[in-house]
Protein backbone atom coordinates (compact mmCIF):
# COMPACT_ATOMS: atom_id res chain seq x y z
CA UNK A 1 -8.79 -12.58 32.31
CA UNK A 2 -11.34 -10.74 34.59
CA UNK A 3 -14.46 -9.38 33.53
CA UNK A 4 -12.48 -5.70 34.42
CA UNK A 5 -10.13 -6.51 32.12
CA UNK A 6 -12.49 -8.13 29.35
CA UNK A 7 -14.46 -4.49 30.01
CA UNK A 8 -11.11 -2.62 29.19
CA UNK A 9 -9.99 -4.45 26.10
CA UNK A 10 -11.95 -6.79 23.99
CA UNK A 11 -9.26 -7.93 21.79
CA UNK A 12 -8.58 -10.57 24.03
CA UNK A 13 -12.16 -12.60 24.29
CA UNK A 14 -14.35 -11.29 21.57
CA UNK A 15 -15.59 -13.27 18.39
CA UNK A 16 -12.77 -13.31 16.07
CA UNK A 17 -15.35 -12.95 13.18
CA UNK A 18 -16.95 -10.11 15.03
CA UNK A 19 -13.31 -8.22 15.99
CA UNK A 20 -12.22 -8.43 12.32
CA UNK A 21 -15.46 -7.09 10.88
CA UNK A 22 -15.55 -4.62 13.40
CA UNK A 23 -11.70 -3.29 12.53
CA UNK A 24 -11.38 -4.25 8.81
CA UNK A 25 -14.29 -2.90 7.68
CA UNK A 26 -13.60 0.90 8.57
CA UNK A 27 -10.15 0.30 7.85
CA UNK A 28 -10.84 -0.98 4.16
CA UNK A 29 -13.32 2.08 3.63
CA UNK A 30 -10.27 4.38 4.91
CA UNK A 31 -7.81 2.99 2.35
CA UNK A 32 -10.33 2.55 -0.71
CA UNK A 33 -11.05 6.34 0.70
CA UNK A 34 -7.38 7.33 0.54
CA UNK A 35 -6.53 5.15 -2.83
CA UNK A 36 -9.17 7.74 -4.24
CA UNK A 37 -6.05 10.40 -3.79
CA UNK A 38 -4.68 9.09 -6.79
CA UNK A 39 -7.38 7.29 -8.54
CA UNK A 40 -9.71 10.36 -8.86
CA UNK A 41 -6.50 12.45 -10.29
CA UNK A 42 -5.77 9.71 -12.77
CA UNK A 43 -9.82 9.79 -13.85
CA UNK A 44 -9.91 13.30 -14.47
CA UNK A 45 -6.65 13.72 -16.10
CA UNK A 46 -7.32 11.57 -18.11
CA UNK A 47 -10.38 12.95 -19.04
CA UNK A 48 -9.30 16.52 -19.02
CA UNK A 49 -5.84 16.23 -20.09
CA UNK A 50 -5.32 12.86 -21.60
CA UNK A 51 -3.09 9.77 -21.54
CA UNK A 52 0.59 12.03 -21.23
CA UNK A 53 -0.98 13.55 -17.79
CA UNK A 54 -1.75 9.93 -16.59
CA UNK A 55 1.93 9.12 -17.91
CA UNK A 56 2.89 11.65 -16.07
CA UNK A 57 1.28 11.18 -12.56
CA UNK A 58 2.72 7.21 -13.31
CA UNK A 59 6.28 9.22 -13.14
CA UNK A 60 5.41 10.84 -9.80
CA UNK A 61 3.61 7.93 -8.29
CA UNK A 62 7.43 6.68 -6.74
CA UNK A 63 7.26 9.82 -5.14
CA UNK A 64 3.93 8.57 -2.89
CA UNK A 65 5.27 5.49 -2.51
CA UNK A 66 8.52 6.45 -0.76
CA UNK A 67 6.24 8.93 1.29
CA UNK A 68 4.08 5.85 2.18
CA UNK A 69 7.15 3.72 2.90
CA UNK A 70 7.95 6.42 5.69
CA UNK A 71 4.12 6.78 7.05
CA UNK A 72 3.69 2.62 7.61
CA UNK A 73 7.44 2.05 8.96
CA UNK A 74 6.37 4.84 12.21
CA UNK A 75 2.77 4.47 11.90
CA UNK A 76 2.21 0.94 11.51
CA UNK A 77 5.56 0.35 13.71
CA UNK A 78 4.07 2.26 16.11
CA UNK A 79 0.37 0.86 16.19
CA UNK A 80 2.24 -2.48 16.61
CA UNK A 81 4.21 -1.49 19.88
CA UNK A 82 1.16 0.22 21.01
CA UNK A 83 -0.89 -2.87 20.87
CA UNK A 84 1.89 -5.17 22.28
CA UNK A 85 1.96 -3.02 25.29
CA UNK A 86 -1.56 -2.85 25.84
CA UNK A 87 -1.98 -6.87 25.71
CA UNK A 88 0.77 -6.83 28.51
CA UNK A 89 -1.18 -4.34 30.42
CA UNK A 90 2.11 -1.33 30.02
CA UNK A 91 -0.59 1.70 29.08
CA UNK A 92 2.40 3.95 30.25
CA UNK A 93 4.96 2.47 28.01
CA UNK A 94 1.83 2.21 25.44
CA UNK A 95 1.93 6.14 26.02
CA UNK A 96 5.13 6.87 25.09
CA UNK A 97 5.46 4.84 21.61
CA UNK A 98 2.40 7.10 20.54
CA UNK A 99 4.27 10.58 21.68
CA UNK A 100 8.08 8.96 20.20
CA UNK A 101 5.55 8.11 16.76
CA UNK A 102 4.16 10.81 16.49
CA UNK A 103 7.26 12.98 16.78
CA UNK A 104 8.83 10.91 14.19
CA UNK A 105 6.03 11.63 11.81
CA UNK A 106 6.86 15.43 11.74
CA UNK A 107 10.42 14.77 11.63
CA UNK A 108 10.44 12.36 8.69
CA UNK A 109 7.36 13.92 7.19
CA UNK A 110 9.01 17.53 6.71
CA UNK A 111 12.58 16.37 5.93
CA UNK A 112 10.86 14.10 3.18
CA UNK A 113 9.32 17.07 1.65
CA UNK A 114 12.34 19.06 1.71
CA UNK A 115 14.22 16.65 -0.28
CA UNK A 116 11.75 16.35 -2.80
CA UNK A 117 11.56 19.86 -3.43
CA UNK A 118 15.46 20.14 -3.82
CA UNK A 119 15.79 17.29 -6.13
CA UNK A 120 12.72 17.16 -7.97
CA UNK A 121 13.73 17.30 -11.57
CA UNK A 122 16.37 14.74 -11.04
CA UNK A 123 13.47 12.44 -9.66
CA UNK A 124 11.26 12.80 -12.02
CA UNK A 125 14.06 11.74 -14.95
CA UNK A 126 14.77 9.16 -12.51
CA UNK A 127 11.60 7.64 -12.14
CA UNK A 128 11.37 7.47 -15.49
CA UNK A 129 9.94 10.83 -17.74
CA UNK A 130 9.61 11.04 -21.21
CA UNK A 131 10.80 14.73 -22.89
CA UNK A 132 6.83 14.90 -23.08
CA UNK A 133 5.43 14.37 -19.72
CA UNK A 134 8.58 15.75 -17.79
CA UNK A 135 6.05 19.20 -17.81
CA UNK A 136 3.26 17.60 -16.51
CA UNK A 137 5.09 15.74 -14.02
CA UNK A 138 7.19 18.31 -12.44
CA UNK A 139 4.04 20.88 -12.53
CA UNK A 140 2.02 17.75 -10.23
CA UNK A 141 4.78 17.07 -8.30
CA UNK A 142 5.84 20.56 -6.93
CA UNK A 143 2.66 21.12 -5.77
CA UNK A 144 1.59 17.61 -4.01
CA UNK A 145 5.13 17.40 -2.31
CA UNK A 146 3.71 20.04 0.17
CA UNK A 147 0.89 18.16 1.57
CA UNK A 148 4.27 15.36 2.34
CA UNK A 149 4.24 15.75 5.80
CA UNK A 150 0.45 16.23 6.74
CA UNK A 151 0.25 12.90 4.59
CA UNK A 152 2.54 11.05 6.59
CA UNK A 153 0.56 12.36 10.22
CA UNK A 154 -2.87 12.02 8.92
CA UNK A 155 -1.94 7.87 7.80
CA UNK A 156 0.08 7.33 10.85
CA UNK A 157 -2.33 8.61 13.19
CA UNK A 158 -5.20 6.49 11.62
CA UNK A 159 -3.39 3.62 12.48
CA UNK A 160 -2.88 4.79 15.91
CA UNK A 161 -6.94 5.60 16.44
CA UNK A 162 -7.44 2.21 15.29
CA UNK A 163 -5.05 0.36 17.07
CA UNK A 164 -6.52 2.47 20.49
CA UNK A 165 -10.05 0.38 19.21
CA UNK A 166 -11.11 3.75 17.27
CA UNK A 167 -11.36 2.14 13.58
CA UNK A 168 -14.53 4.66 12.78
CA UNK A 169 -12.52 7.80 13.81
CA UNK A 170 -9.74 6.64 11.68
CA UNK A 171 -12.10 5.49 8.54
CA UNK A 172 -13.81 9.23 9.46
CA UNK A 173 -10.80 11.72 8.78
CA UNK A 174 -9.74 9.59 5.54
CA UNK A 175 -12.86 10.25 4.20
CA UNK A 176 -13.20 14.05 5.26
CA UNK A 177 -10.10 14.25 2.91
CA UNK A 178 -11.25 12.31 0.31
CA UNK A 179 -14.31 13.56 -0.60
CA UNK A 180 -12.80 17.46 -0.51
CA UNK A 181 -10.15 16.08 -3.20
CA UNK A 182 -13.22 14.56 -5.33
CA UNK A 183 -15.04 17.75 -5.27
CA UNK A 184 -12.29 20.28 -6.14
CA UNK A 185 -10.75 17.82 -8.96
CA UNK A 186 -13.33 18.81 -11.45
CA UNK A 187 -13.79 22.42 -10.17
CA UNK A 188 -10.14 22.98 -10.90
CA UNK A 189 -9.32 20.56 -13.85
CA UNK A 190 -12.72 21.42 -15.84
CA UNK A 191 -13.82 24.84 -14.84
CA UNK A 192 -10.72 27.01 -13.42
CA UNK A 193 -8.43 24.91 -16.46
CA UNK A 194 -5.79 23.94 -14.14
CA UNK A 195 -4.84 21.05 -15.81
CA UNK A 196 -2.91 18.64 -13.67
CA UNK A 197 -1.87 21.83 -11.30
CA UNK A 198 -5.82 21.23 -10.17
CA UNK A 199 -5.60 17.93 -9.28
CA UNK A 200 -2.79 18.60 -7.57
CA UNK A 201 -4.24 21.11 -5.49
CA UNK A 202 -6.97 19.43 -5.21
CA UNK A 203 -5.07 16.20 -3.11
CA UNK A 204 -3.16 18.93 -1.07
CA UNK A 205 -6.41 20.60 0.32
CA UNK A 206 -7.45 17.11 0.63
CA UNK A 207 -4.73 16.00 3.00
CA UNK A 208 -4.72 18.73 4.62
CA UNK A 209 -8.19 18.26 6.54
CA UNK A 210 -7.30 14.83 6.71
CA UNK A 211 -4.60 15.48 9.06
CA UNK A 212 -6.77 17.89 10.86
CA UNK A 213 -9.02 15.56 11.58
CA UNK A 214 -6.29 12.98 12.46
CA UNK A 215 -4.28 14.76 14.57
CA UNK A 216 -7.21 16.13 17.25
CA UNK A 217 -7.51 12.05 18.05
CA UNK A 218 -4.41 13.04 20.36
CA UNK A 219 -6.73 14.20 23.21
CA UNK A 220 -9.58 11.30 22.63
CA UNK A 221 -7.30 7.63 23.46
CA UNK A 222 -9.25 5.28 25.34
CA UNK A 223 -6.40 2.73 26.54
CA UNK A 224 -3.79 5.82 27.52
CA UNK A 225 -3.78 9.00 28.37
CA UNK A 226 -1.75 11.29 26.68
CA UNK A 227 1.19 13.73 28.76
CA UNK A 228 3.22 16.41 27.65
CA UNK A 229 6.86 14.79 28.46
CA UNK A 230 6.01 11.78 26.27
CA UNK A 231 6.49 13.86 22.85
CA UNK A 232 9.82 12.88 22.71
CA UNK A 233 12.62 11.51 20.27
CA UNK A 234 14.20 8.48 21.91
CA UNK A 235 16.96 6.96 19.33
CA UNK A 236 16.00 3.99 21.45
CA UNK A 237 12.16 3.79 20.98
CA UNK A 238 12.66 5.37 17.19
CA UNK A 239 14.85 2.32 16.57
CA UNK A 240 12.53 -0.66 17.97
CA UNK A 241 9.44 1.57 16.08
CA UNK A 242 10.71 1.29 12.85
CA UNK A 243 12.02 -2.62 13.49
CA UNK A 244 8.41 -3.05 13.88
CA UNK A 245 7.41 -1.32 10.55
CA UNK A 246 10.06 -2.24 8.86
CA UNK A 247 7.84 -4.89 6.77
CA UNK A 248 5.58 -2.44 5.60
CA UNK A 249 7.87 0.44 4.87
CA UNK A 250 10.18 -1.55 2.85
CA UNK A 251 7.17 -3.45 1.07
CA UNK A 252 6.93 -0.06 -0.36
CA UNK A 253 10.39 1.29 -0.90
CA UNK A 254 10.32 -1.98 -2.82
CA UNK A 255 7.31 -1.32 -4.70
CA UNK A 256 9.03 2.19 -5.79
CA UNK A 257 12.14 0.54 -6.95
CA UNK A 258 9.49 -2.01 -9.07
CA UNK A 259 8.15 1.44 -10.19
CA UNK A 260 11.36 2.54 -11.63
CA UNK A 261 12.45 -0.35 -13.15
CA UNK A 262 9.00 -0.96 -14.63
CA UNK A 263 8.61 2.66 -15.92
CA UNK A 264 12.09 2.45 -17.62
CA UNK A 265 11.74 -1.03 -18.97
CA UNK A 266 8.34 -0.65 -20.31
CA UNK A 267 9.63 3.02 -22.27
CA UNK A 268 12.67 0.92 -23.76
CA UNK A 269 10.46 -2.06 -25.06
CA UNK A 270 8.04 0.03 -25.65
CA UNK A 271 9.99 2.14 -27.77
CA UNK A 272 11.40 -1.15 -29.78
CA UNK A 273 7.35 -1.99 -30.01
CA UNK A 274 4.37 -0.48 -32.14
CA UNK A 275 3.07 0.99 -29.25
CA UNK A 276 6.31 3.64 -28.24
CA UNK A 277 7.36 4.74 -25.04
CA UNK A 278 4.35 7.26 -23.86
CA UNK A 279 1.76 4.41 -24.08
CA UNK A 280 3.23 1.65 -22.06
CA UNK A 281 4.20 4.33 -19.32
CA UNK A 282 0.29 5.47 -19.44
CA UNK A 283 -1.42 2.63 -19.36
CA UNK A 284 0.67 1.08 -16.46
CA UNK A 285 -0.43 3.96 -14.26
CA UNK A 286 -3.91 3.19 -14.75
CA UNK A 287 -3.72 -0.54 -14.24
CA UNK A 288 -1.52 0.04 -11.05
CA UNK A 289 -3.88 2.54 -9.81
CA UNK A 290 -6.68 0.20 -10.35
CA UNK A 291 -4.93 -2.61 -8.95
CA UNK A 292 -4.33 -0.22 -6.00
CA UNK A 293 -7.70 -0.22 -5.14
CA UNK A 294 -7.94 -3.84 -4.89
CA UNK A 295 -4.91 -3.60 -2.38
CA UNK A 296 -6.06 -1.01 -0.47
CA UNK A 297 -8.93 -3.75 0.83
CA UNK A 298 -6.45 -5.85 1.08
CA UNK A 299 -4.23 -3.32 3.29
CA UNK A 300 -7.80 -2.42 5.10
CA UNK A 301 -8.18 -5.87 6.07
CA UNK A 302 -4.43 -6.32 7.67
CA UNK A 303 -4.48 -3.27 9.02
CA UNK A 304 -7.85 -4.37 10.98
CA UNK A 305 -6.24 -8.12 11.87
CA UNK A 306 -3.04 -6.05 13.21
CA UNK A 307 -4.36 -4.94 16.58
CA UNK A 308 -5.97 -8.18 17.33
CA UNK A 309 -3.04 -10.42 16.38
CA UNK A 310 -0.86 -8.23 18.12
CA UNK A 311 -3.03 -8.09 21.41
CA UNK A 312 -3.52 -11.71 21.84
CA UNK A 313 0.33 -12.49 21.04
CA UNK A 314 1.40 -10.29 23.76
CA UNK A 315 -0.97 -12.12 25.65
CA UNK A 316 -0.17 -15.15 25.09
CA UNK A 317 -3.38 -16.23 23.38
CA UNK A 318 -1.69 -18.37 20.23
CA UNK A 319 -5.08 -20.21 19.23
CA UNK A 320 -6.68 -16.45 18.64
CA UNK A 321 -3.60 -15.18 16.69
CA UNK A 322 -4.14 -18.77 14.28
CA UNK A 323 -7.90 -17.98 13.93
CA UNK A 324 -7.42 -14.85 13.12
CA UNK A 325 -4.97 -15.44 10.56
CA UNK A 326 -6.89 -18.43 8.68
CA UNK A 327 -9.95 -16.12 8.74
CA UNK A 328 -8.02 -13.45 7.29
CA UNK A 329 -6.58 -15.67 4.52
CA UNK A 330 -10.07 -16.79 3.74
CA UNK A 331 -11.50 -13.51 2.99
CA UNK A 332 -8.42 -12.53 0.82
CA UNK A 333 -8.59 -15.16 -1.73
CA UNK A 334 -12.11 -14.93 -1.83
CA UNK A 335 -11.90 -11.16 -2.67
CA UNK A 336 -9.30 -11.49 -4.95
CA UNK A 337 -10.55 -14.21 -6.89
CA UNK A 338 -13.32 -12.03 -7.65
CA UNK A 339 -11.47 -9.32 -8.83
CA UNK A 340 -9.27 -11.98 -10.97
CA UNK A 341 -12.53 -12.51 -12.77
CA UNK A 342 -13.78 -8.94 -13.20
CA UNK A 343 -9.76 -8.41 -14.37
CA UNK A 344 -9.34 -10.97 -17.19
CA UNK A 345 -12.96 -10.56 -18.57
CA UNK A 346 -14.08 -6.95 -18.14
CA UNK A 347 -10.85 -4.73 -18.91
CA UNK A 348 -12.10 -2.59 -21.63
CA UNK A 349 -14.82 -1.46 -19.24
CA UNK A 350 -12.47 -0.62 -16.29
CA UNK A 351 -9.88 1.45 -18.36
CA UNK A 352 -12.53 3.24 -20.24
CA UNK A 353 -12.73 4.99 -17.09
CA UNK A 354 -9.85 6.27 -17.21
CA UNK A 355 -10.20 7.64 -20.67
CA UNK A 356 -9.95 5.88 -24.53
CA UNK A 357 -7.61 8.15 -26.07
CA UNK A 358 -7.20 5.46 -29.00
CA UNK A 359 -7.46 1.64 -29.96
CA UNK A 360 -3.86 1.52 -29.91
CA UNK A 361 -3.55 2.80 -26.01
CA UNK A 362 -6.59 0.89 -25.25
CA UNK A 363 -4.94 -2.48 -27.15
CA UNK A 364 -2.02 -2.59 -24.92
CA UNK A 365 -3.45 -1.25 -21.30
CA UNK A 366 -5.92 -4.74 -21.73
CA UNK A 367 -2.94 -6.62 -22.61
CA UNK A 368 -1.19 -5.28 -19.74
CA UNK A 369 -3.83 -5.35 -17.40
CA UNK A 370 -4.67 -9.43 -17.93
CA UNK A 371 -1.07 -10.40 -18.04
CA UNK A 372 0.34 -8.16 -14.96
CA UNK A 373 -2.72 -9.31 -12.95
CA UNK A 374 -2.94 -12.86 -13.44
CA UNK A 375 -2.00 -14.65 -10.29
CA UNK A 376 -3.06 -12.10 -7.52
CA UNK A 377 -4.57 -14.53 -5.52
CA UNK A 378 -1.10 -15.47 -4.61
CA UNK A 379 0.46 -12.18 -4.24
CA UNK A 380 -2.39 -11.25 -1.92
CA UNK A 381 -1.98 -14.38 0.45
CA UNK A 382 1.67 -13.24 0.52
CA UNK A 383 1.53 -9.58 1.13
CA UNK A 384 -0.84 -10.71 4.58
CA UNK A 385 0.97 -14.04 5.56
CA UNK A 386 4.12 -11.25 5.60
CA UNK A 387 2.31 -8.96 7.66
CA UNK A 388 1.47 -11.25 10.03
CA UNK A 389 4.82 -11.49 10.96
CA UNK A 390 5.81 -7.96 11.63
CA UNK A 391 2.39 -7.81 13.71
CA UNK A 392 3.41 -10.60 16.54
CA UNK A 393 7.37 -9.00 17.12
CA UNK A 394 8.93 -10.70 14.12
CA UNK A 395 10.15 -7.83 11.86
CA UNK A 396 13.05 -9.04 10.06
CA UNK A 397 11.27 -12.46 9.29
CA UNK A 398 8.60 -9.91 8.13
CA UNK A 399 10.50 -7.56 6.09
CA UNK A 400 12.54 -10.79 4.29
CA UNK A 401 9.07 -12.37 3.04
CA UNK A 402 7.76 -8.76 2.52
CA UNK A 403 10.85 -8.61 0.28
CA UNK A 404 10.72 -11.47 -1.92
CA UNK A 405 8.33 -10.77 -4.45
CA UNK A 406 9.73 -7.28 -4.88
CA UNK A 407 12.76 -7.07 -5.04
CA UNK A 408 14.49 -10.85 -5.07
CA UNK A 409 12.26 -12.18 -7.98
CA UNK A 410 10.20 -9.15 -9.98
CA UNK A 411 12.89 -6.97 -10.38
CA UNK A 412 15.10 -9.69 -11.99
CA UNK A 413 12.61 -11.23 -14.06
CA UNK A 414 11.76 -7.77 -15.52
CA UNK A 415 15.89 -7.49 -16.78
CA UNK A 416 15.67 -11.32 -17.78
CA UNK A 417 12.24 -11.60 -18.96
CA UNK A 418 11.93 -9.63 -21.91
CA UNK A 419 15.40 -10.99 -23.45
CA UNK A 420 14.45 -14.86 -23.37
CA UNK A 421 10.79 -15.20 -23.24
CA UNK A 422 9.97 -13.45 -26.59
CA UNK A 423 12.97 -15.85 -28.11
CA UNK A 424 11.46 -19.06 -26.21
CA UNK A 425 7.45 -17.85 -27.66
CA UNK A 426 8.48 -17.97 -31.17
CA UNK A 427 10.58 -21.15 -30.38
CA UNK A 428 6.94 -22.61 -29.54
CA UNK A 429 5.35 -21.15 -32.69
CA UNK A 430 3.29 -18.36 -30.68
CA UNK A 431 3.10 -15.57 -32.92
CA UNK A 432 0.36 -13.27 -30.88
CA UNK A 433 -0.54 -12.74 -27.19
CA UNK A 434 -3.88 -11.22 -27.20
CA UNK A 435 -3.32 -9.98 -30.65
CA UNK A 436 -0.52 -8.22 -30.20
CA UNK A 437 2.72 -9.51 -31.74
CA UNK A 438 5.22 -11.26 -29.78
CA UNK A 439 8.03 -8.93 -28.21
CA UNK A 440 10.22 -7.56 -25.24
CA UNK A 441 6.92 -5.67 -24.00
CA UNK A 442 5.61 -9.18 -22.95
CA UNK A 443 8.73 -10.43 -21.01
CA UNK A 444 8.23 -6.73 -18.79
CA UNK A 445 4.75 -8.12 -18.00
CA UNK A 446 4.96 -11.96 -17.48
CA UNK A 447 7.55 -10.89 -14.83
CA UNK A 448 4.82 -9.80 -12.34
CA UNK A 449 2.70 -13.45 -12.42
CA UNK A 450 6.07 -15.43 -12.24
CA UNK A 451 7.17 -13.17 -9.02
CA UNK A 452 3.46 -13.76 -7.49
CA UNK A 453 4.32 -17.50 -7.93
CA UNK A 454 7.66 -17.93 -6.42
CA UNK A 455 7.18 -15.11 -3.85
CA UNK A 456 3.91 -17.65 -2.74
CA UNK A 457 5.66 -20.32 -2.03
CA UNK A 458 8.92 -19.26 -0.06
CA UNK A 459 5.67 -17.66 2.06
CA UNK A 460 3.86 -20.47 2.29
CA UNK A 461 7.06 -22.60 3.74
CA UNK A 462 7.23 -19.33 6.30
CA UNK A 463 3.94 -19.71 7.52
CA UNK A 464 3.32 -23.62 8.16
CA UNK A 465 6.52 -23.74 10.17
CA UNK A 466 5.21 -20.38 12.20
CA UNK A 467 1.84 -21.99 12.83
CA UNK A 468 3.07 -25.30 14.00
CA UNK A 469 4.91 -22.63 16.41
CA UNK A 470 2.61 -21.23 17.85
CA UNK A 471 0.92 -24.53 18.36
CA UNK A 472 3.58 -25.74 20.56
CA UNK A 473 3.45 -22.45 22.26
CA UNK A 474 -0.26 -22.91 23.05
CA UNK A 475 0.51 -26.30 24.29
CA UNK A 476 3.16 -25.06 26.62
CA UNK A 477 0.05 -22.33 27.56
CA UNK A 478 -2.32 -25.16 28.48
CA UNK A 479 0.25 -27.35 30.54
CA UNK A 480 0.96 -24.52 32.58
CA UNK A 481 -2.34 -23.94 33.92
């Protein structure tokens, strides 16, 4: 490469450790940043309202997810292409993924939203509401379906701005957004008595100036310049975009289906249990929201090793795609070991956060939080060795692995689970699983470390054949010169 071209992009000859900090870091701020959306609501509520409004946003979380499902299939599909193109020096072609993306955004953003609205109630029973959250849940939900489509263009123009080598412009209009939603949560929950109609409005305004800030990025891109004729649907380009998110996007259509079946499971077995079926559907919200925030880093950190793995595979630089990836693995477990430990030994702490309500609430959201969350190390390692694939042209490779923990093993283990393992615990003469009696409620949650483990290794078979791959390929590289 020339020292024009090194000028133009560094992707393709700066420090791996440097590139990584440089994009991670803003991108993990921007997703801790946006994970405050919901974690801020679920504080609050919980505070102001109690554990049947955090039951309640846990019934309209599937909503988000499905919305994020459609923001990383076009944004990080797009963001993909975009950096592809640039490692084989095609700015023009570069050019017209972002107009093709960012028309998709509206069009997917808007028609999402309408949907919502006309089905709503259906959803929400759906998704799995109680007779005493449906309220609260249909009152949130109304309201934070409008900010649908400026959600979906605020996230997939971050990824674009950091793709283009932007990461602090991306990082910048999250956090515009989130801080406006963290100031008007208590003004409307506490002091206008809004209830969960505040928080609600709160996220909206939130997004809102998000997308503001997002969108005006259109007439700042360093690698391309932007023309009028390429905001355009092409079923063509629409088609090889969403190949290229297709990972991510059905990673979370997955994790909404989990959603479901967890919400319904845990309201049956809870219902059979002491705890009934408003507790189990409470506490799971807050441990998934707080488990969110450990995943937004981990999201932050593959959406920072995205651009540069997709770069340097375009451009034929295998031995910088490997570094990266081995670096990236590193970080992960060491991050999520930590927050195994803070997990398993400081629950109470955490969920107190959230709001006590009473012993019997706070007895099974620790019980759910240390058995749900046991083996993320693994699941972590799997959600990026997944991503990796979607970010070097292998979608469908990508969306298989991104799959298999969802949908092929923690969905059925959640149907099996809870019939045979309660059986097979008294078999052993285990009475008590952190002093809670032995029942269906533990098979729900022993599902989630089981799927981490199997998901892991189908993954880890994935990833040493792709890396002895891409060895050959570098060999080939070499040979040729």
């Amino acid at each position: 490469m020339s020292d024009m071209e090194q000028t133009r992009n560094p992707l393709g000859y700066e420090r791996i450790g440097k590139l990584l900090r440089n994009f991670a870091i803003p991108s993990i701020i921007a997703m801790l940043v946006s994970s405050l959306y919901n974690v801020v609501d679920q504080i609050f509520i919980g505070q102001g309202v109690g554990f049947r409004g955090n039951a309640a946003t846990n019934v309209a979380f599937p909503i988000t997810t499905i919305c994020m499902a459609i923001t990383l299939t076009i944004g990080i599909g797009s963001s993909a292409r975009f950096s592809l193109y640039l490692g084989k020096k095609q700015e023009e072609e570069a050019a017209k993924v972002v107009g093709n993306g960012v028309c998709m955004m509206l069009l997917f953003g808007t028609l999402y939203a309408v949907i919502v609205e006309l089905f709503l109630p259906k959803l929400l029973w759906a998704f799995g509401a109680t007779p005493e959250v449906y309220d609260y849940a249909l009152t949130y939900s109304r309201i934070t379906s409008i900010g649908i489509p400026f959600l979906v263009m605020m996230n997939g123009m971050s990824n674009l701005a950091r793709a283009d080598g932007s990461p602090m412009y991306s990082m910048t209009s999250m956090i515009i957004g989130a801080v406006i939603n963290t100031i008007l949560d208590p003004i409307f929950i506490f002091i206008f008595k809004w209830e969960v109609a505040g928080a609600a409005w709160a996220t909206v305004i939130g997004q809102v100036a998000s997308f503001i800030s997002a969108i005006l990025y259109l007439r700042r891109f360093k690698r391309i310049t932007m023309k009028r004729e390429y905001y355009r649907l092409s079923w063509a380009q629409m088609g090889r975009t969403a190949s290229m998110g297709m990972s991510n996007g059905l990673t979370q259509l997955a994790i909404t289906l989990v959603q479901v079946v967890m919400n319904r499971s845990l309201t049956y077995y809870g219902g059979l249990s002491e705890f009934g079926p408003d507790i189990p559907l409470a506490a799971s919200g807050v441990v998934m929201k707080v488990n969110g925030i450990l995943f937004s880093v981990l999201i932050g950190i593959n959406q920072g090793m995205q651009p540069i793995l997709g770069f340097n595979y375009g451009a034929a630089k295998y031995d910088r795609v490997k570094a990266t990836y081995k670096l990236v693995i590193k970080t992960v477990l060491l991050i999520t070991v930590i927050a195994l430990i803070i997990f398993q030994v400081f629950p109470q702490y955490i969920l107190a956060v959230f709001g006590k309500e009473n012993d019997l609430y706070m007895t099974f959201a620790v019980l759910f939080m240390r058995t749900f969350l046991l083996l993320i190390p693994l699941s972590g390692v799997q959600m990026i060795s997944s991503n990796l694939f979607a970010a070097i042209g292998k979608p469908l490779r990508g969306a298989l692995l991104s799959l298999t923990r969802q949908v092929f093993f923690l969905i059925p283990l959640m149907l099996i689970l809870p019939r045979i393992l309660p059986w097979f615990l008294k078999l052993i003469g285990v009475q008590q699983i952190f002093g809670v009696p032995v029942s269906g409620i533990h098979g729900v949650l022993a599902a989630a470390p089981c799927a981490d483990f199997l998901a892991f290794v189908v993954v880890l078979i994935f990833i040493i054949r792709e890396m002895k791959d891409m060895t050959r390929l570098q060999q080939s590289v070499v040979d040729r010169l």
